[in-house]
C-alpha atoms as a PDB file:
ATOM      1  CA  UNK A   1      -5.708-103.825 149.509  1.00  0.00           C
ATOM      2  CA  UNK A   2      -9.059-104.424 148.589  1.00  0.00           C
ATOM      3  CA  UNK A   3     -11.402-107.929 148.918  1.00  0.00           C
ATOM      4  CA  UNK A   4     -11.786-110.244 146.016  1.00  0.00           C
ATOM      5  CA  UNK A   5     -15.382-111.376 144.255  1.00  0.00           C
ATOM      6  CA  UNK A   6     -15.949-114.865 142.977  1.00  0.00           C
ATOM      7  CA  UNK A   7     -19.163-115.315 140.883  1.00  0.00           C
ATOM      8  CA  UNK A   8     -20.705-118.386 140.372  1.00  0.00           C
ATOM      9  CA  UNK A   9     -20.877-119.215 136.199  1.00  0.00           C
ATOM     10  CA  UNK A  10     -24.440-120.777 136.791  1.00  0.00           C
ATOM     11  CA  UNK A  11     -26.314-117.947 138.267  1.00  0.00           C
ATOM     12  CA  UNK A  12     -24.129-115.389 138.987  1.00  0.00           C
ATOM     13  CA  UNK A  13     -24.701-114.875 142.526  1.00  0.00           C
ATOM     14  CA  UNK A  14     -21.468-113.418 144.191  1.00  0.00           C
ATOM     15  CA  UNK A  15     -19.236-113.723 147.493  1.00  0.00           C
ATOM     16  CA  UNK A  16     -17.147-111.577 148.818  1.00  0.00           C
ATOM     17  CA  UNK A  17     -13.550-112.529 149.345  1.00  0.00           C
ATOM     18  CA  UNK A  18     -11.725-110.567 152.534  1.00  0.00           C
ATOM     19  CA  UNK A  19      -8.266-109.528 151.354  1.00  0.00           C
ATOM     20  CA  UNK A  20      -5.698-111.421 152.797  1.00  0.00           C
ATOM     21  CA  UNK A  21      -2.701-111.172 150.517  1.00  0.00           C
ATOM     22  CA  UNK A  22      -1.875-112.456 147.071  1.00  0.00           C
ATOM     23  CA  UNK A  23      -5.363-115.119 146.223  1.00  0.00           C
ATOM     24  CA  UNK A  24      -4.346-118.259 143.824  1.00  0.00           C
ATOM     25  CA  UNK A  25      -7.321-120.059 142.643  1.00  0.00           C
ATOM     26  CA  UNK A  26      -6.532-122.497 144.938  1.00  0.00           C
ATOM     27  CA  UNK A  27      -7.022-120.307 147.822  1.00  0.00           C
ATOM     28  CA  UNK A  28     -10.083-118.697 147.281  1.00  0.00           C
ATOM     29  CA  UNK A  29     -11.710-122.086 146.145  1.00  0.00           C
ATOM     30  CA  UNK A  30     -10.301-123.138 149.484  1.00  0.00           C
ATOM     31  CA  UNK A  31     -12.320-119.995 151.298  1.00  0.00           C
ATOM     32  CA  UNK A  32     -15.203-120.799 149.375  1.00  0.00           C
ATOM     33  CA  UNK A  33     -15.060-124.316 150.305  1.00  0.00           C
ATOM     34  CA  UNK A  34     -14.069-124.469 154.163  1.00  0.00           C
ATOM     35  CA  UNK A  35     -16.792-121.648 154.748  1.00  0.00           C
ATOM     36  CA  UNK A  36     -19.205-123.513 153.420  1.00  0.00           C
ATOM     37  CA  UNK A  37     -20.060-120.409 150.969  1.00  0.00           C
ATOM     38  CA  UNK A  38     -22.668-121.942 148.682  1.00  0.00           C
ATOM     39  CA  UNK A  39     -24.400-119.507 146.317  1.00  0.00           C
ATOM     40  CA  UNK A  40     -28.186-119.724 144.965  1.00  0.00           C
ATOM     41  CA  UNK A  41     -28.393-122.437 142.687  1.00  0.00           C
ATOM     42  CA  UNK A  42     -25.955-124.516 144.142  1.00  0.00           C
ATOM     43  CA  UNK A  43     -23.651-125.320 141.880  1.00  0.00           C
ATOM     44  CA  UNK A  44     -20.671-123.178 143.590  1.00  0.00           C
ATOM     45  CA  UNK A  45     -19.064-122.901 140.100  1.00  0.00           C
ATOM     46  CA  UNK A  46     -17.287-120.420 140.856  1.00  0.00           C
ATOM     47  CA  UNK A  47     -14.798-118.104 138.892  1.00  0.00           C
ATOM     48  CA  UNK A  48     -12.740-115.466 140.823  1.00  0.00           C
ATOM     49  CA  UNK A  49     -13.476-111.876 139.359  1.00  0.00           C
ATOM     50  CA  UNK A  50     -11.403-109.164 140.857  1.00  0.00           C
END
């Protein structure tokens, strides 16, 4: 299995998702969100890539 990559829409700045089975939007918003990922504009809207 490989990681995921969420992009932020704003200004594309990514984050790498570790693999850790099936990821629902939910989830990886929930990543995102409890590990405070933020990315360089600071928007965090974020759509999950791969």
């Amino acid at each position: 299995m490989s990681d995921f990559i969420a992009r932020c829409r704003k200004c594309k700045s990514k984050v790498i998702i570790p693999d850790q089975g099936p990821c629902t939007d939910l989830e990886y918003r929930e990543y995102l969100e409890g590990y405070g990922k933020n990315c360089k504009c600071g928007r965090n809207d974020w759509e999950l890539l791969a």
